[in-house]
PDB file of N, CA and C in Angstrom:
ATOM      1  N   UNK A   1     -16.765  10.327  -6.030  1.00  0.00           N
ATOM      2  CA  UNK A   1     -15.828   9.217  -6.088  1.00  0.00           C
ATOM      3  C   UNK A   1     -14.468   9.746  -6.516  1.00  0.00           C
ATOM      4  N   UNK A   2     -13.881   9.248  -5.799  1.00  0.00           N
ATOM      5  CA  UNK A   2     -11.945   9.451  -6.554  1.00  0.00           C
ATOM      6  C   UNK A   2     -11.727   8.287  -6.869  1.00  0.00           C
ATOM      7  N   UNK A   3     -10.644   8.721  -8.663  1.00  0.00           N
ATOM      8  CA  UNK A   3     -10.371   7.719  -8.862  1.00  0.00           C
ATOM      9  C   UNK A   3      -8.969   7.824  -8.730  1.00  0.00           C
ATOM     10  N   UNK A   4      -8.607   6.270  -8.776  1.00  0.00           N
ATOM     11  CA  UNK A   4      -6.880   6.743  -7.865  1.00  0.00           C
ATOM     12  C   UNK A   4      -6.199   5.359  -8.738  1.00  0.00           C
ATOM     13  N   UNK A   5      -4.768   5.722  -8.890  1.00  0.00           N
ATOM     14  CA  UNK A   5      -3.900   4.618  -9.518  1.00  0.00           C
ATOM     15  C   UNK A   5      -3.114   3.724  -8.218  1.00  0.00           C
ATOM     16  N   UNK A   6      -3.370   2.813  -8.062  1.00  0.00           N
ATOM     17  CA  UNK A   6      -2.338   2.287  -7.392  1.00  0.00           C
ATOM     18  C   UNK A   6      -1.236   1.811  -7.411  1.00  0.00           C
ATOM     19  N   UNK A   7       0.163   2.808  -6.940  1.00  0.00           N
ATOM     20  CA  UNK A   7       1.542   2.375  -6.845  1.00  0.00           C
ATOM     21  C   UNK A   7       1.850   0.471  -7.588  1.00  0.00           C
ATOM     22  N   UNK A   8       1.206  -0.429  -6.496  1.00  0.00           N
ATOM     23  CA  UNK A   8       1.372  -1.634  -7.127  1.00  0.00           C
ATOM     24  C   UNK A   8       0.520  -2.593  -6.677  1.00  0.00           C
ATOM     25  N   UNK A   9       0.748  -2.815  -8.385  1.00  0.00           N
ATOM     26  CA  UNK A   9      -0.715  -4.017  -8.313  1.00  0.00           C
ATOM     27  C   UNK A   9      -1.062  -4.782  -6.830  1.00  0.00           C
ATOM     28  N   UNK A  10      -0.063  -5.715  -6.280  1.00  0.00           N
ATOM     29  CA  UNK A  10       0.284  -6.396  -5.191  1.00  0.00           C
ATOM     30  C   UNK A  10      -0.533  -5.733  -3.671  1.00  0.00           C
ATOM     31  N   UNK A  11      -0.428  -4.517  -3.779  1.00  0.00           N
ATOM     32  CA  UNK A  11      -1.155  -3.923  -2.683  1.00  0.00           C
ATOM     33  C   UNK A  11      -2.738  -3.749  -3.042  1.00  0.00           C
ATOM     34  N   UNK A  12      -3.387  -3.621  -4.098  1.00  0.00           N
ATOM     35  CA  UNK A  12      -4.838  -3.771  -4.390  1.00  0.00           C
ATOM     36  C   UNK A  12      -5.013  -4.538  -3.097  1.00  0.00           C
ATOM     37  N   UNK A  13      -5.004  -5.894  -3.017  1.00  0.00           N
ATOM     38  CA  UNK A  13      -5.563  -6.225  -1.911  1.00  0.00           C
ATOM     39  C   UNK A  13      -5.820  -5.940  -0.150  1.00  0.00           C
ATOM     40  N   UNK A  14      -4.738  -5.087  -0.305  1.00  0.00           N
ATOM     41  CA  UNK A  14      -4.286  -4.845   0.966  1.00  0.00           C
ATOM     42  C   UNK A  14      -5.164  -3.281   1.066  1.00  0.00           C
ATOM     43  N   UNK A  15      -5.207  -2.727  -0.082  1.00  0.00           N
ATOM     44  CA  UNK A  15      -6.078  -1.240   0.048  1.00  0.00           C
ATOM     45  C   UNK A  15      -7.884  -1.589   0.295  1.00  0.00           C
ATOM     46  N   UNK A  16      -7.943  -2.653  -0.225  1.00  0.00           N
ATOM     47  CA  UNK A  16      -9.423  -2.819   0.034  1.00  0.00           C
ATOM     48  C   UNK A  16     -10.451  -2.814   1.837  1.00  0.00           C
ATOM     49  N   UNK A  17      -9.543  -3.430   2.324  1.00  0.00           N
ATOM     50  CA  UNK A  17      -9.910  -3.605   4.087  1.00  0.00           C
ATOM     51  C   UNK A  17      -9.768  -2.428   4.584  1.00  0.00           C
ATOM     52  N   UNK A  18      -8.374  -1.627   3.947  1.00  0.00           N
ATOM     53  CA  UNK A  18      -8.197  -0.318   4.242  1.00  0.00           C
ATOM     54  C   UNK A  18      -9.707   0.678   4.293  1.00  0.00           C
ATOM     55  N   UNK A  19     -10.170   0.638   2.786  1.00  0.00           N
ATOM     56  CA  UNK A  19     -11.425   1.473   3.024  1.00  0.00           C
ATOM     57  C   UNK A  19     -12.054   0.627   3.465  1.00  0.00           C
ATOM     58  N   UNK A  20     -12.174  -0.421   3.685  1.00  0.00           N
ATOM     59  CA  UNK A  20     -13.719  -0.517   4.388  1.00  0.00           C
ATOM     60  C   UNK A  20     -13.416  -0.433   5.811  1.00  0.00           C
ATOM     61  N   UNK A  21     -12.526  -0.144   6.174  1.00  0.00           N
ATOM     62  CA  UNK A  21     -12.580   0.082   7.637  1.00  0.00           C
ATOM     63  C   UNK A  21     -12.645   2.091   7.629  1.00  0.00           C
ATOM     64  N   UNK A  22     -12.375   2.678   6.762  1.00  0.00           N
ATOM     65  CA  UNK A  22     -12.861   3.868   7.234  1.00  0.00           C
ATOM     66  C   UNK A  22     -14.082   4.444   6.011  1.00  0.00           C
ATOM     67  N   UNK A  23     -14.544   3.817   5.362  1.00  0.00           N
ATOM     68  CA  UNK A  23     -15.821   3.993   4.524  1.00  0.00           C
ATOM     69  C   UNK A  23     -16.609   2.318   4.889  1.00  0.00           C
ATOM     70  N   UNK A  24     -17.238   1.663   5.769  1.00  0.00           N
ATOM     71  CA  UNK A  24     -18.164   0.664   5.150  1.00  0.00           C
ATOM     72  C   UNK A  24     -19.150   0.738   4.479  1.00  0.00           C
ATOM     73  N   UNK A  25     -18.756   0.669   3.297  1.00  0.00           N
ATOM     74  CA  UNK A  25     -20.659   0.699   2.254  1.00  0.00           C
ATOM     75  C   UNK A  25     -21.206  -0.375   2.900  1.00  0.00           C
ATOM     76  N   UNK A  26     -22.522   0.299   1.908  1.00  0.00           N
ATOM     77  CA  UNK A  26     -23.581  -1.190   2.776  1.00  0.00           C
ATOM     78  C   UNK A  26     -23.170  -2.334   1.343  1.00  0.00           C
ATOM     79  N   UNK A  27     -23.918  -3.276   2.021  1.00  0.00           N
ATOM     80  CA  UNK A  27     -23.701  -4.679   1.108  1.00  0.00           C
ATOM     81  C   UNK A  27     -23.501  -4.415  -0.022  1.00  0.00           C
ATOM     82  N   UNK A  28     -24.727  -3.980  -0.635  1.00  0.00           N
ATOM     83  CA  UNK A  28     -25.155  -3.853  -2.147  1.00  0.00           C
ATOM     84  C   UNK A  28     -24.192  -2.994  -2.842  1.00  0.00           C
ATOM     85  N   UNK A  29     -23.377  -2.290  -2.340  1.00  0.00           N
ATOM     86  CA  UNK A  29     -22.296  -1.429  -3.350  1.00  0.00           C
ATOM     87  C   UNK A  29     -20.779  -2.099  -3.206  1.00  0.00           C
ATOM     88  N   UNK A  30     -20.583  -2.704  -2.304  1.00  0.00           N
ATOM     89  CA  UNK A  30     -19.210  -3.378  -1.966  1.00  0.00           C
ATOM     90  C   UNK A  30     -18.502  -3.677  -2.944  1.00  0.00           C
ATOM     91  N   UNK A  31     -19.106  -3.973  -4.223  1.00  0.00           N
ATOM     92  CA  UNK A  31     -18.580  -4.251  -5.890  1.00  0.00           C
ATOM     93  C   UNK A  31     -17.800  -2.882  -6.252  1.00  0.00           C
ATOM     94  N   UNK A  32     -18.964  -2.172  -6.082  1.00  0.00           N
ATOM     95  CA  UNK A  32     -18.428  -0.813  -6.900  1.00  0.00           C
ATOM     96  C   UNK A  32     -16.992  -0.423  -6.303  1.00  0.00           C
ATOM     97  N   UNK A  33     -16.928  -0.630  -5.101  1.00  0.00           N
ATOM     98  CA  UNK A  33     -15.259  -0.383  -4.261  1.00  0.00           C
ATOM     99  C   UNK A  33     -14.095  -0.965  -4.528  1.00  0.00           C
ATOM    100  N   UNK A  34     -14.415  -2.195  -5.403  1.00  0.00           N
ATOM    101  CA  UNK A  34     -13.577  -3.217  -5.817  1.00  0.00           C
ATOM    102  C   UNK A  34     -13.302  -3.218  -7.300  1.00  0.00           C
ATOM    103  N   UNK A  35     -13.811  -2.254  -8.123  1.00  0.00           N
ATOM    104  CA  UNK A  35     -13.355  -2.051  -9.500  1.00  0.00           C
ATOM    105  C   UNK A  35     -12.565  -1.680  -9.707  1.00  0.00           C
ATOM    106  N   UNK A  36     -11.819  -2.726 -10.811  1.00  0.00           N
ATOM    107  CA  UNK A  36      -9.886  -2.020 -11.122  1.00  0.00           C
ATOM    108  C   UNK A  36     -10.113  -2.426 -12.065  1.00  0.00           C
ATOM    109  N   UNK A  37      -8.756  -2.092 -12.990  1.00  0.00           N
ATOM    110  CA  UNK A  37      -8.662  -2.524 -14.453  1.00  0.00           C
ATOM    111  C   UNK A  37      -7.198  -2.821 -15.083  1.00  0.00           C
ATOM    112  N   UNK A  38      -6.643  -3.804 -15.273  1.00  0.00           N
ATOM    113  CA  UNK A  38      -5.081  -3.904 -15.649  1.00  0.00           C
ATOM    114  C   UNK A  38      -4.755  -2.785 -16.812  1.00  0.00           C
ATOM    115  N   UNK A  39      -3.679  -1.532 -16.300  1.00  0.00           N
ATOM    116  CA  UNK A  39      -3.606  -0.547 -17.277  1.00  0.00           C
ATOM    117  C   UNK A  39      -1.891  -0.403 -17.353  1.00  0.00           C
ATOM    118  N   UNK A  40      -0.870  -1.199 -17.665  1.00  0.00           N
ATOM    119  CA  UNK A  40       0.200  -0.839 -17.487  1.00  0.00           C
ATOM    120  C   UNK A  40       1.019  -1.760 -16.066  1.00  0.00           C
ATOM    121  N   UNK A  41       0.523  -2.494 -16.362  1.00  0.00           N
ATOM    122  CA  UNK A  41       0.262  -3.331 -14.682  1.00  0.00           C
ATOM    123  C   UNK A  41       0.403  -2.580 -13.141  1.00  0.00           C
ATOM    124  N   UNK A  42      -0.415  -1.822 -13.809  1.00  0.00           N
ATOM    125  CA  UNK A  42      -1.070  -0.917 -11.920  1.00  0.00           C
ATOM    126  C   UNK A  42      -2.419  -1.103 -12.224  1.00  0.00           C
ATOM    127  N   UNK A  43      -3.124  -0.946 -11.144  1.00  0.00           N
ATOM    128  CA  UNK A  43      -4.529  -1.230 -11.068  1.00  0.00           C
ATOM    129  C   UNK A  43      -4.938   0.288 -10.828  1.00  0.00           C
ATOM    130  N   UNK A  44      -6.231   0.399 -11.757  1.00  0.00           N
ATOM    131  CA  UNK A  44      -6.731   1.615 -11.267  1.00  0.00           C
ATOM    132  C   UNK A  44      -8.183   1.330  -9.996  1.00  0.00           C
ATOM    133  N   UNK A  45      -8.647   2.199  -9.470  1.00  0.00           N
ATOM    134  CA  UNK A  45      -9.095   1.837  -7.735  1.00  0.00           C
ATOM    135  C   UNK A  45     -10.330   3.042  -7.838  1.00  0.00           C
ATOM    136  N   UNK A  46     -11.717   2.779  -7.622  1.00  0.00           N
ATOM    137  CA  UNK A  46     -12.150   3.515  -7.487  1.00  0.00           C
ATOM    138  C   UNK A  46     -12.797   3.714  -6.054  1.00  0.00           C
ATOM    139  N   UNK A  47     -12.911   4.579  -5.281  1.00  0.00           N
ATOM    140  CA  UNK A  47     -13.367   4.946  -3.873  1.00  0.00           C
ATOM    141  C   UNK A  47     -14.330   6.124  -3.658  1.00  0.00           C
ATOM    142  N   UNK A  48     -14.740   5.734  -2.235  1.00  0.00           N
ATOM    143  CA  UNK A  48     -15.750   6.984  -2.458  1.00  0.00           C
ATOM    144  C   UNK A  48     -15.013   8.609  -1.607  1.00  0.00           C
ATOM    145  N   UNK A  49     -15.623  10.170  -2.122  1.00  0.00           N
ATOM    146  CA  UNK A  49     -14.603  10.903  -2.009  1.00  0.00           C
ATOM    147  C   UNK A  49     -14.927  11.577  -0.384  1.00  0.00           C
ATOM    148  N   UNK A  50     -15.824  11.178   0.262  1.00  0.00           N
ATOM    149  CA  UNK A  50     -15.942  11.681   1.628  1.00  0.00           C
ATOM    150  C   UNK A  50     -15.764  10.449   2.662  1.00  0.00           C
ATOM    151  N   UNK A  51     -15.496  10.229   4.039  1.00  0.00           N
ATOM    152  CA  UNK A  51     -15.205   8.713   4.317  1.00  0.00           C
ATOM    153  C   UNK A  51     -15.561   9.045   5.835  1.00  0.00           C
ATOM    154  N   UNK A  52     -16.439   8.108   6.814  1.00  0.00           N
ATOM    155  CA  UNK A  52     -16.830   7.920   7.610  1.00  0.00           C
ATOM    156  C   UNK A  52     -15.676   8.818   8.468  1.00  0.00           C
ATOM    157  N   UNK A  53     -14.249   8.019   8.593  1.00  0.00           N
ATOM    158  CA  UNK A  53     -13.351   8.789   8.959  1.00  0.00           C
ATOM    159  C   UNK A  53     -11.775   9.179   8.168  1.00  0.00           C
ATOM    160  N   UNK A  54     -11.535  10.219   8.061  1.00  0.00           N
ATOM    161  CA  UNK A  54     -10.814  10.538   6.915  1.00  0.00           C
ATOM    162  C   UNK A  54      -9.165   9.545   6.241  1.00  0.00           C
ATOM    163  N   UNK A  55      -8.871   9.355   5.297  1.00  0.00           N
ATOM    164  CA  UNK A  55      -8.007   8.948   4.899  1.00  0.00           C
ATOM    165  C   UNK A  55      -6.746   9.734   5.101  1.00  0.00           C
ATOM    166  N   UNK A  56      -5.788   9.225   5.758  1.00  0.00           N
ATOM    167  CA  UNK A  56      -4.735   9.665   6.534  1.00  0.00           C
ATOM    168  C   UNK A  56      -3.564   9.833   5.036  1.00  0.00           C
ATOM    169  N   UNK A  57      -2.923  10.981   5.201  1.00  0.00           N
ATOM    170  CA  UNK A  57      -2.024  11.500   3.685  1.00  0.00           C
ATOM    171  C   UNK A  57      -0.890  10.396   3.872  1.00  0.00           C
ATOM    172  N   UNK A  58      -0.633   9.577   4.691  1.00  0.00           N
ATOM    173  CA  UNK A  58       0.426   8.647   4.808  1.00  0.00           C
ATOM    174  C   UNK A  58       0.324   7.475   4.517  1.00  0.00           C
ATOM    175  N   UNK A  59      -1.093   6.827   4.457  1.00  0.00           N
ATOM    176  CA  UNK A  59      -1.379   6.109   3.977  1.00  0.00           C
ATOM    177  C   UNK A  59      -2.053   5.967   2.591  1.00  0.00           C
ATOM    178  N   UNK A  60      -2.413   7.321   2.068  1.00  0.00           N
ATOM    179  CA  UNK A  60      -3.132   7.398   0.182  1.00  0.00           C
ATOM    180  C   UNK A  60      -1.589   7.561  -0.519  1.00  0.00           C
ATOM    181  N   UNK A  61      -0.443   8.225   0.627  1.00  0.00           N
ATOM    182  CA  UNK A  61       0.990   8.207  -0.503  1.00  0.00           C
ATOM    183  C   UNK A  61       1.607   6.620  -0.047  1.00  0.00           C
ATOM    184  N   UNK A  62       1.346   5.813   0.553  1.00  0.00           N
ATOM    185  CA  UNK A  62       1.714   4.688   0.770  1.00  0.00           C
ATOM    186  C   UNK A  62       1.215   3.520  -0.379  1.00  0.00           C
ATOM    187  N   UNK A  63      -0.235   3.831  -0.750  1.00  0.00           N
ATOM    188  CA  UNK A  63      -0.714   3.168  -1.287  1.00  0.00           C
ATOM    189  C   UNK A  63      -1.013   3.467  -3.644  1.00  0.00           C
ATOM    190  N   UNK A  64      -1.384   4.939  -3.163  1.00  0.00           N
ATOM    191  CA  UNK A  64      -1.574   5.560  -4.314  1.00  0.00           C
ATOM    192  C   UNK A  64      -0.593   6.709  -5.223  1.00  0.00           C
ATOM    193  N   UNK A  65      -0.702   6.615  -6.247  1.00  0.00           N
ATOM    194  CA  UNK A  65       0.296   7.602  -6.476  1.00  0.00           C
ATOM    195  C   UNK A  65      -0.403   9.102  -6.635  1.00  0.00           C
ATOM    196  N   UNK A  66       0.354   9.996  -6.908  1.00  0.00           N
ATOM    197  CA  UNK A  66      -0.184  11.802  -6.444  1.00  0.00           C
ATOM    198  C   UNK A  66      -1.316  12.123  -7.434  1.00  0.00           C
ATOM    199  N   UNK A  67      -1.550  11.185  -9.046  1.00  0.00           N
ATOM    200  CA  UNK A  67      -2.721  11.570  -9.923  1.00  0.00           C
ATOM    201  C   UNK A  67      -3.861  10.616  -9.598  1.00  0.00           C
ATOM    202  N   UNK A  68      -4.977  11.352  -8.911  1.00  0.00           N
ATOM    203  CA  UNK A  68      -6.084  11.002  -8.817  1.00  0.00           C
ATOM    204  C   UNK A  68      -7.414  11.859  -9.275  1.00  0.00           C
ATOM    205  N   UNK A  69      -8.421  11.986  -9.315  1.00  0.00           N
ATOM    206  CA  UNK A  69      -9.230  12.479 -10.201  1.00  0.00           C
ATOM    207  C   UNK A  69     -10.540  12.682  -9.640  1.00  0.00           C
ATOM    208  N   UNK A  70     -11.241  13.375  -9.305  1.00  0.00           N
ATOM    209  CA  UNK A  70     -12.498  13.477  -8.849  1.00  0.00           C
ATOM    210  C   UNK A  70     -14.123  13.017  -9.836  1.00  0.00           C
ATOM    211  N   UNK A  71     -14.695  12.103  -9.854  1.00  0.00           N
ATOM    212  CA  UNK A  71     -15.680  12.050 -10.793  1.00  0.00           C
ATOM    213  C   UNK A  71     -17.125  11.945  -9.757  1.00  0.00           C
ATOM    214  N   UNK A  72     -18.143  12.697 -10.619  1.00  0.00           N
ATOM    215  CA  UNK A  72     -19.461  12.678  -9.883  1.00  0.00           C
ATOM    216  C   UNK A  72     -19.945  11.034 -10.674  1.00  0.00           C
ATOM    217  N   UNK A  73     -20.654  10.619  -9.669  1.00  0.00           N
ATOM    218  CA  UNK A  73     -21.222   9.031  -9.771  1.00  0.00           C
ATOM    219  C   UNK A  73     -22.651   9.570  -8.715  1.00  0.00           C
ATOM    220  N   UNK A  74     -23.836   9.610  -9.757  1.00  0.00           N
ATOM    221  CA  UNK A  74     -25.078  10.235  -8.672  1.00  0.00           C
ATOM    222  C   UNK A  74     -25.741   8.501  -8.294  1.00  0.00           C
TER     223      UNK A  74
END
């Protein structure tokens, strides 16, 4: 999983359709894709770190800012 800050709050919503159109989890995890947390009023975003088809660098600097973080989630 990467965890990633998002530029602004306001776009959270707009990043979510984003991955699920190039990661669809199945049903039962769709939560876990949607966890944020008010930290400074940016939302932090957690995703998964390999993706059906890859996340384009124009759209993770569109959306996210450059500190993101790799964590194992087994």
């Amino acid at each position: 999983m990467i965890v990633a800050r998002v530029k602004d709050r306001q776009l959270t919503s707009d990043i979510i359709p984003l991955i699920d159109t190039i990661y669809p989890w199945p049903h039962s995890l769709k939560h876990i894709r949607r966890l944020h947390k008010n930290d400074n009023h940016l939302d932090i975003l957690l995703y998964p770190s390999s993706f059906v088809t890859p996340l384009e660098k124009t759209e993770f600097d569109k959306y996210f800012e450059n500190e993101t973080r790799l964590i194992n989630i087994p």
